[in-house]
Protein backbone atom coordinates (compact mmCIF):
# COMPACT_ATOMS: atom_id res chain seq x y z
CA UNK A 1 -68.67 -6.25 26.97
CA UNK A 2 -65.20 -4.09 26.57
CA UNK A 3 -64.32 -6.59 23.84
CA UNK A 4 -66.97 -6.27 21.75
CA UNK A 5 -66.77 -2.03 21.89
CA UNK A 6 -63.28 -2.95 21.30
CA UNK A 7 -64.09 -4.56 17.87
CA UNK A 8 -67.14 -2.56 17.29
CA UNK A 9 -65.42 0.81 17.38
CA UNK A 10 -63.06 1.01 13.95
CA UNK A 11 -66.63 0.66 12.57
CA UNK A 12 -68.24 3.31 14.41
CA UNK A 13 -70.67 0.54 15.56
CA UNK A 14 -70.25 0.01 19.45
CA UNK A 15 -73.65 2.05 20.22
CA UNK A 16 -75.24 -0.93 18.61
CA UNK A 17 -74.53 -3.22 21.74
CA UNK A 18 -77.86 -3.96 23.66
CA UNK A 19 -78.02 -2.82 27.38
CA UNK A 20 -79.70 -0.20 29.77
CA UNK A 21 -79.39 2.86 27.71
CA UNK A 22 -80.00 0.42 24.03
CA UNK A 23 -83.00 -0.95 23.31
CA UNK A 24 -83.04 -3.25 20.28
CA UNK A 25 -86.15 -1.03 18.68
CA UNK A 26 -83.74 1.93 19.08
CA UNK A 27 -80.23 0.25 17.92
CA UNK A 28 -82.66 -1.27 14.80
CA UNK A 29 -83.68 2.41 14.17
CA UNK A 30 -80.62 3.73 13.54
CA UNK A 31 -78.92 3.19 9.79
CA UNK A 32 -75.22 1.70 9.90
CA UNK A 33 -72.79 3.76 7.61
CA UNK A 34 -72.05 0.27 5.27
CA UNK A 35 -69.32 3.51 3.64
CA UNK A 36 -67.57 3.80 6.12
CA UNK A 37 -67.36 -0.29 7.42
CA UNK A 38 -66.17 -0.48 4.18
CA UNK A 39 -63.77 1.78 3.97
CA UNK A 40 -62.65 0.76 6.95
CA UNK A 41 -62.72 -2.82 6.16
CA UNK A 42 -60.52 -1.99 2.94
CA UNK A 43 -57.57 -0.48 5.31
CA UNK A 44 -57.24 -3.56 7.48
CA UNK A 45 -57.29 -5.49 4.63
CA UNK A 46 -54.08 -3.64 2.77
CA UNK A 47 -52.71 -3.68 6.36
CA UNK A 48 -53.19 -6.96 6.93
CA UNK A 49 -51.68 -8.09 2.90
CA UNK A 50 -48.71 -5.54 3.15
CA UNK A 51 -47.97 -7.24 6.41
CA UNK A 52 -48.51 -10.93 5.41
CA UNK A 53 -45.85 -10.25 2.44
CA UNK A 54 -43.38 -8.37 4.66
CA UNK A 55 -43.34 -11.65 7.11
CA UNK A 56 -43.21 -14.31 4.39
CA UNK A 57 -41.09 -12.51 1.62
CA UNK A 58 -38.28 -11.14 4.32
């Protein structure tokens, strides 16, 4: 379970896990922020390319 809160949270998505307090009528009632995954998404992706060229163009 602390895995997936561990990838969940950049998102702002770990209160979508299923358990005592989550019920999956209640986690499918609530919107995700697809702005914000995105823009989130976008960041690790530079991070990820600016890193990628630092390692293979030393």
């Amino acid at each position: 379970m602390f895995k997936l809160k561990t990838m969940l949270r950049p998102y702002g998505l770990e209160s979508r896990l299923v358990g005592k307090d989550n019920t999956i009528d209640f986690i499918f009632s609530k919107k995700i922020d697809y702005n914000n995954v995105n823009t989130v998404l976008e960041g690790q992706r530079e991070n990820t390319s600016v890193y990628l060229k630092k390692i293979l163009n030393p």
